[in-house]
PDB file of N, CA and C in Angstrom:
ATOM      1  N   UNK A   1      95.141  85.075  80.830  1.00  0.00           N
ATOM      2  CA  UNK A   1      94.046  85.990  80.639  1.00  0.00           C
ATOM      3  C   UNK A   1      94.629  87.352  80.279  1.00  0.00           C
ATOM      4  N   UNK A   2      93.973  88.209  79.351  1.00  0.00           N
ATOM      5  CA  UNK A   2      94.294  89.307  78.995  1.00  0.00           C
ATOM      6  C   UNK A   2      93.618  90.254  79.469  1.00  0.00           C
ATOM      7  N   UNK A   3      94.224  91.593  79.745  1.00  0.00           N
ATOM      8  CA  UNK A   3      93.425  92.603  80.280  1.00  0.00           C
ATOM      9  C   UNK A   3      93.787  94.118  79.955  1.00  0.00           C
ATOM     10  N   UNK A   4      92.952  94.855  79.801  1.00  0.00           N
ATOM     11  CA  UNK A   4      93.475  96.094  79.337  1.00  0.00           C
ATOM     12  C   UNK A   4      93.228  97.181  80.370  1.00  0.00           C
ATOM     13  N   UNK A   5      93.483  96.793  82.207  1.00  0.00           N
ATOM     14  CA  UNK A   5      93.476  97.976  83.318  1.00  0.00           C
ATOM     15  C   UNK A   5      94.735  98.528  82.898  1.00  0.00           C
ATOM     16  N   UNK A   6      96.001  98.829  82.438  1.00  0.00           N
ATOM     17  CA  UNK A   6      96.820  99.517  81.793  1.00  0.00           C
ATOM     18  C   UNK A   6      96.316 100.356  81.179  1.00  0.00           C
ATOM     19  N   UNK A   7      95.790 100.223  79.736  1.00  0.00           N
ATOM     20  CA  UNK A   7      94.951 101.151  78.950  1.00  0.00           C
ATOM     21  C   UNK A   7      93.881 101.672  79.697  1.00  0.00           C
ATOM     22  N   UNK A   8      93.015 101.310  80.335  1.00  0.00           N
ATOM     23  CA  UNK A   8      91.704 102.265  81.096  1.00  0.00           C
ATOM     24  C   UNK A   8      92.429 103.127  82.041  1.00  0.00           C
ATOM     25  N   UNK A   9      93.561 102.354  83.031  1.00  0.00           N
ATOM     26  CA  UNK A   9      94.103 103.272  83.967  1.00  0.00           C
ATOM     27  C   UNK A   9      94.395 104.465  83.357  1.00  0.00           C
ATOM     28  N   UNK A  10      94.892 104.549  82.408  1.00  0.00           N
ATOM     29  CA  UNK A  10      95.705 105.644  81.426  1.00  0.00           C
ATOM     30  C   UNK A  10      95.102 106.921  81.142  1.00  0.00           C
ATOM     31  N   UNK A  11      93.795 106.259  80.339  1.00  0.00           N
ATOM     32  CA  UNK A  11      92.519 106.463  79.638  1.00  0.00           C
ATOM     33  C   UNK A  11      91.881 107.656  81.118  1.00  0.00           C
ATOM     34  N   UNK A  12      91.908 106.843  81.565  1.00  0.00           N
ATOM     35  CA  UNK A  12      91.123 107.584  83.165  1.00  0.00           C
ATOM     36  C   UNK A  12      92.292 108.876  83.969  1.00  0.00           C
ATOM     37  N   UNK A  13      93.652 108.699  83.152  1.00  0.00           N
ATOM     38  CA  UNK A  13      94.510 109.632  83.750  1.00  0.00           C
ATOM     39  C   UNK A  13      95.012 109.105  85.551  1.00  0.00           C
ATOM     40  N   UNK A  14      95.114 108.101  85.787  1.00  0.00           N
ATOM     41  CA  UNK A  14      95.307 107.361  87.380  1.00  0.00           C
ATOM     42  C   UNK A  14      96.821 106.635  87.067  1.00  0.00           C
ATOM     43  N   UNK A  15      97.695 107.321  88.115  1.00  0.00           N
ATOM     44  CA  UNK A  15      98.542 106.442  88.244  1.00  0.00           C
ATOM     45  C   UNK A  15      98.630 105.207  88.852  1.00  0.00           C
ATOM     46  N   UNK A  16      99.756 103.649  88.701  1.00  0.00           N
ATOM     47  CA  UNK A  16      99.464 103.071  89.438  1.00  0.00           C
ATOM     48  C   UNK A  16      98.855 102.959  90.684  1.00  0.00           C
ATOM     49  N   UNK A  17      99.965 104.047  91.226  1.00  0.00           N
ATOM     50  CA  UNK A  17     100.453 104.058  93.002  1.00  0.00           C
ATOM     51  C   UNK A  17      98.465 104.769  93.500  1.00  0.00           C
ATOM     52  N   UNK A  18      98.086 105.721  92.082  1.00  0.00           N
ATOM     53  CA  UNK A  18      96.397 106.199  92.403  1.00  0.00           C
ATOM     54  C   UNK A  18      95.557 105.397  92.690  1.00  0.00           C
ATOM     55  N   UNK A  19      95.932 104.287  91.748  1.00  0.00           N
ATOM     56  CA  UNK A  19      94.413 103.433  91.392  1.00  0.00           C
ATOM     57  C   UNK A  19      94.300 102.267  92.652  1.00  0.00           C
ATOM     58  N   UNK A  20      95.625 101.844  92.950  1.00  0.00           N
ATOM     59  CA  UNK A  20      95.983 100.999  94.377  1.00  0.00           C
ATOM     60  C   UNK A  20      95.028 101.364  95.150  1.00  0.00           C
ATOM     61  N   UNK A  21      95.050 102.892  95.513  1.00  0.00           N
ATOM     62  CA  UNK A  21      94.861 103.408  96.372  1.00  0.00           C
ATOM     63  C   UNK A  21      93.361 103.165  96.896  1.00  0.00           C
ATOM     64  N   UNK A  22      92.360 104.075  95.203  1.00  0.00           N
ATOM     65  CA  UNK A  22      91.664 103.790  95.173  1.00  0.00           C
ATOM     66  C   UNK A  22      90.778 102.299  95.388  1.00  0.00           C
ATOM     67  N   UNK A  23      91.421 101.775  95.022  1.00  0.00           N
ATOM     68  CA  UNK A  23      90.637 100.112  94.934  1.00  0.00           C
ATOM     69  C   UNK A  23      91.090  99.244  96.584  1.00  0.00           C
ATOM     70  N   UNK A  24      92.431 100.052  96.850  1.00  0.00           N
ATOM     71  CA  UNK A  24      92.751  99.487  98.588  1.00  0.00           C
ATOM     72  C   UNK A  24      93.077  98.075  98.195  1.00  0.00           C
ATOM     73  N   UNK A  25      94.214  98.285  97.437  1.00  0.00           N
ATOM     74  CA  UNK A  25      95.101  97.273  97.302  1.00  0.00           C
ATOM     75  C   UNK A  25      96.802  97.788  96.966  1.00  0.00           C
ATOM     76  N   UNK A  26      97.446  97.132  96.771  1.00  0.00           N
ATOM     77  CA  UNK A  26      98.907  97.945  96.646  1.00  0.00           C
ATOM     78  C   UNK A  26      99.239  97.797  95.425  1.00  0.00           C
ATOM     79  N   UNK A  27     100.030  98.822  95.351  1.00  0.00           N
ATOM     80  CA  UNK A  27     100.719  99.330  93.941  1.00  0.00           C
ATOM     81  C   UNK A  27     101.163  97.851  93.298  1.00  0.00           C
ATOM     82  N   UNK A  28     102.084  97.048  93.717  1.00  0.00           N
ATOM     83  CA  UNK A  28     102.104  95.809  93.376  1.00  0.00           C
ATOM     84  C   UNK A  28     101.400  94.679  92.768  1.00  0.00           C
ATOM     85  N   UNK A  29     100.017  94.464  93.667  1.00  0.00           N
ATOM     86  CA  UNK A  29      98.978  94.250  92.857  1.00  0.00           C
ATOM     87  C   UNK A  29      98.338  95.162  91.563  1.00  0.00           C
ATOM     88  N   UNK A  30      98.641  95.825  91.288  1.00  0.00           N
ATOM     89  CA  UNK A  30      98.027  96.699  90.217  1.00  0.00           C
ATOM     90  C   UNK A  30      99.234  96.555  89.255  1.00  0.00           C
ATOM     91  N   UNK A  31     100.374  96.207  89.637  1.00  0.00           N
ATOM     92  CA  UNK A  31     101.582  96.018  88.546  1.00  0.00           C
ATOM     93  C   UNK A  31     101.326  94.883  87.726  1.00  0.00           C
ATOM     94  N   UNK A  32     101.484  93.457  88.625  1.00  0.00           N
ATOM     95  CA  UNK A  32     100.910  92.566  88.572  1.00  0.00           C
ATOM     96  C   UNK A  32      99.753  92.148  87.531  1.00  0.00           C
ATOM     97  N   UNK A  33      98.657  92.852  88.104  1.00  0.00           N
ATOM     98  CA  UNK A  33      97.634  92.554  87.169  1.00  0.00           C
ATOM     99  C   UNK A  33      97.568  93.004  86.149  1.00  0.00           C
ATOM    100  N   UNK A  34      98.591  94.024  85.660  1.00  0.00           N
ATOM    101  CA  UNK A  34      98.613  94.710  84.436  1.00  0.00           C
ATOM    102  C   UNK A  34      99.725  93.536  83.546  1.00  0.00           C
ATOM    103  N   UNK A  35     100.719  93.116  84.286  1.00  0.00           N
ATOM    104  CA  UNK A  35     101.804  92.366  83.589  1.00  0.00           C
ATOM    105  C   UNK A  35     101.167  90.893  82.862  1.00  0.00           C
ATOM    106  N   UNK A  36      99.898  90.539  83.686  1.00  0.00           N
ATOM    107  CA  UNK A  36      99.290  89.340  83.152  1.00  0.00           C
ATOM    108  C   UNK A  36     100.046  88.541  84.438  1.00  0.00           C
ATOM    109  N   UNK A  37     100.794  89.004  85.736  1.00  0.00           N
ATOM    110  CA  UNK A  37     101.530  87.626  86.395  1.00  0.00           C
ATOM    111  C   UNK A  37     100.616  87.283  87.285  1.00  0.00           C
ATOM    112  N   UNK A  38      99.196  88.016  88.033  1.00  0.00           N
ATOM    113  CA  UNK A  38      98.660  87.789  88.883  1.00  0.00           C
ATOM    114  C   UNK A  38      97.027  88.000  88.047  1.00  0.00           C
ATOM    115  N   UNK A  39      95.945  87.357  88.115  1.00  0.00           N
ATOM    116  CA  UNK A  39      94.773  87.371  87.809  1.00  0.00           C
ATOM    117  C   UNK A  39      93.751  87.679  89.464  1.00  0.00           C
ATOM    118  N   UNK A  40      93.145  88.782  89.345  1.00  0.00           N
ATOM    119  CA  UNK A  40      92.393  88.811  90.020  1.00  0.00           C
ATOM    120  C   UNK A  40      91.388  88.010  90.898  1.00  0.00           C
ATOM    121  N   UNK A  41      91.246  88.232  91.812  1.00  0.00           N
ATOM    122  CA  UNK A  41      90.079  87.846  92.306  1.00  0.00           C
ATOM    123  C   UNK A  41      88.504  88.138  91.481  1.00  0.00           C
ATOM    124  N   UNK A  42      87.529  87.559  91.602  1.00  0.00           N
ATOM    125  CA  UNK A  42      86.203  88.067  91.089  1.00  0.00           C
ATOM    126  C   UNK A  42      85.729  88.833  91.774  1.00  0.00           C
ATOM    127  N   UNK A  43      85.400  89.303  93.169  1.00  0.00           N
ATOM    128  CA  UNK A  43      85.278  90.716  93.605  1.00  0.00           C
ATOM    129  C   UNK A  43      85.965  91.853  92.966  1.00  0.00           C
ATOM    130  N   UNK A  44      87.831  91.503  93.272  1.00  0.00           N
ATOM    131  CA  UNK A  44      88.573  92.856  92.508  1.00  0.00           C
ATOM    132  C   UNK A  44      88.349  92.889  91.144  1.00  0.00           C
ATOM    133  N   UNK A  45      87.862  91.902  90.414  1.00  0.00           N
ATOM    134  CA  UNK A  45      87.468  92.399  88.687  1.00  0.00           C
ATOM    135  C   UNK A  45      86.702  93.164  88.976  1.00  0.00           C
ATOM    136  N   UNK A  46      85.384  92.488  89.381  1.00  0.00           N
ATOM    137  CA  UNK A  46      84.178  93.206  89.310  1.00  0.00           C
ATOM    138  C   UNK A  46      84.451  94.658  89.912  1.00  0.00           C
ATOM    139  N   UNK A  47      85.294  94.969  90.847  1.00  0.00           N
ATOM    140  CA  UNK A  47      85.239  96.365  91.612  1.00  0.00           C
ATOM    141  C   UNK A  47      86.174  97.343  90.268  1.00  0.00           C
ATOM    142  N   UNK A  48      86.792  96.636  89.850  1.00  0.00           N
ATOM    143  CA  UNK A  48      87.804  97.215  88.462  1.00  0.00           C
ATOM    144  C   UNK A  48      86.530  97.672  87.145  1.00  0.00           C
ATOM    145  N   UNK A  49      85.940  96.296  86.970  1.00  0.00           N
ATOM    146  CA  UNK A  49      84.751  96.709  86.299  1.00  0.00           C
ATOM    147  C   UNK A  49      84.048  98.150  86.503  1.00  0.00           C
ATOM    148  N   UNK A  50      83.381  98.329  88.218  1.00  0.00           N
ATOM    149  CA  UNK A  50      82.430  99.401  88.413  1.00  0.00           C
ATOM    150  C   UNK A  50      83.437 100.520  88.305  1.00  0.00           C
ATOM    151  N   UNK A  51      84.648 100.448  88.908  1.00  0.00           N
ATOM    152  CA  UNK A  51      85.223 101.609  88.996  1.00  0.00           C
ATOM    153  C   UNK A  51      85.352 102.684  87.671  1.00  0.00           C
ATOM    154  N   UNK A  52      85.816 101.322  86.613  1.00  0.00           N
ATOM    155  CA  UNK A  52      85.976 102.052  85.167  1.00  0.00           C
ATOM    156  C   UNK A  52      84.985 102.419  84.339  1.00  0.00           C
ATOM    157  N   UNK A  53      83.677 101.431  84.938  1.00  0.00           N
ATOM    158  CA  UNK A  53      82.294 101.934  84.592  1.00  0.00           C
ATOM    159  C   UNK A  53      81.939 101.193  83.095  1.00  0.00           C
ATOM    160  N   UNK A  54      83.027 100.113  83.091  1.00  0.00           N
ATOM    161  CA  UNK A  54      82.448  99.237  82.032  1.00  0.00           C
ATOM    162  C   UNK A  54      82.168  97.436  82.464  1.00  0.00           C
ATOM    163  N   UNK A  55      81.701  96.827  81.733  1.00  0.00           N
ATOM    164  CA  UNK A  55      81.508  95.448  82.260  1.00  0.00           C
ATOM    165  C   UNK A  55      82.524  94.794  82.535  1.00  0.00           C
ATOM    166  N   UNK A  56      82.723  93.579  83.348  1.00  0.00           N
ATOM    167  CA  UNK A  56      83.863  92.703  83.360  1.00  0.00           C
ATOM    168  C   UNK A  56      85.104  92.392  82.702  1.00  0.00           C
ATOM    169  N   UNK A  57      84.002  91.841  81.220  1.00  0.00           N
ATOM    170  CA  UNK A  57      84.273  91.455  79.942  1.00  0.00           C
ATOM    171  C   UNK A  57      85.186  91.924  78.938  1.00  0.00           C
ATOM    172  N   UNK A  58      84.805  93.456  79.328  1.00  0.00           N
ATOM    173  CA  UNK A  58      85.483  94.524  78.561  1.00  0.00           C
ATOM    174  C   UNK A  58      86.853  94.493  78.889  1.00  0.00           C
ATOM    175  N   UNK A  59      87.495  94.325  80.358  1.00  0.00           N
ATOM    176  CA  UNK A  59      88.604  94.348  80.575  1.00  0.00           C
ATOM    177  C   UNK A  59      89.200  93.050  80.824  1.00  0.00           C
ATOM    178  N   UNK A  60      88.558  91.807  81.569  1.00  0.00           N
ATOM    179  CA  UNK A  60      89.469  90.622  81.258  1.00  0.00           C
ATOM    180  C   UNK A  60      88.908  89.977  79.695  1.00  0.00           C
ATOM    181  N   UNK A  61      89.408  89.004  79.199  1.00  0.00           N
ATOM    182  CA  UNK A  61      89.331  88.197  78.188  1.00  0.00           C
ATOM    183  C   UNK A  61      90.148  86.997  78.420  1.00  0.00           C
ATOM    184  N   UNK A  62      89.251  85.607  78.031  1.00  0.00           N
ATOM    185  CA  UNK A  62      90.014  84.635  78.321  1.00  0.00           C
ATOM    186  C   UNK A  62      91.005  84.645  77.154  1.00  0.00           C
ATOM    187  N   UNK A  63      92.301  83.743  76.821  1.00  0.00           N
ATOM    188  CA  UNK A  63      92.782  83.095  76.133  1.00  0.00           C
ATOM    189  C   UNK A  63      92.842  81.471  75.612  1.00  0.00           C
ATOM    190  N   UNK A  64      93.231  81.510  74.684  1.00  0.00           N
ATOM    191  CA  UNK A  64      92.697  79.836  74.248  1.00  0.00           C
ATOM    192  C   UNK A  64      93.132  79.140  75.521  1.00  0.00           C
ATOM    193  N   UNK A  65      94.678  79.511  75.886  1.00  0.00           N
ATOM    194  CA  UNK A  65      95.080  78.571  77.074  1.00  0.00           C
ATOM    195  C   UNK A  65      94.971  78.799  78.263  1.00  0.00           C
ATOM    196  N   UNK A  66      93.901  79.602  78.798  1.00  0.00           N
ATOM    197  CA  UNK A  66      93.316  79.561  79.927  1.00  0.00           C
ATOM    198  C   UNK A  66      92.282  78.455  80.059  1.00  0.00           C
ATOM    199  N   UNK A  67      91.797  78.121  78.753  1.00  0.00           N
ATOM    200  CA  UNK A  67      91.095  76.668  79.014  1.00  0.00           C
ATOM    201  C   UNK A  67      91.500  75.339  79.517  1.00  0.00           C
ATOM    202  N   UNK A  68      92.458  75.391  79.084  1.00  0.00           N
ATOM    203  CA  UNK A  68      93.225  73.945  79.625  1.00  0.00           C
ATOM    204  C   UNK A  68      93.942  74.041  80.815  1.00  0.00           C
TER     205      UNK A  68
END
């Protein structure tokens, strides 16, 4: 799955170690989910979603081989 919380984090001016903070998860997880090695939970999308103030959609995207 692809995601662009890298680019919004940026966009929004939040460092990792900020946005952790904010969302009350650790810097790690926020590395993670930016690298593509860890995929969220559907609460933490959705809370990534409200935080950035855009839909889900906008920031994950499946890939062909997330289908299989």
């Amino acid at each position: 799955m692809k995601n662009r919380v890298s680019e919004l984090r940026k966009q929004y001016g939040y460092s990792q170690d900020h946005l952790a903070e904010k969302l009350g998860v650790s810097r790690q997880t926020i590395i993670s989910i930016e690298k593509g090695r860890y995929n969220p939970s559907l609460p933490l999308a959705m809370i990534l979603a409200e935080f950035f103030k855009t839909p889900v959609e906008t920031i994950f995207t499946l890939e062909e081989n997330d289908y299989k």
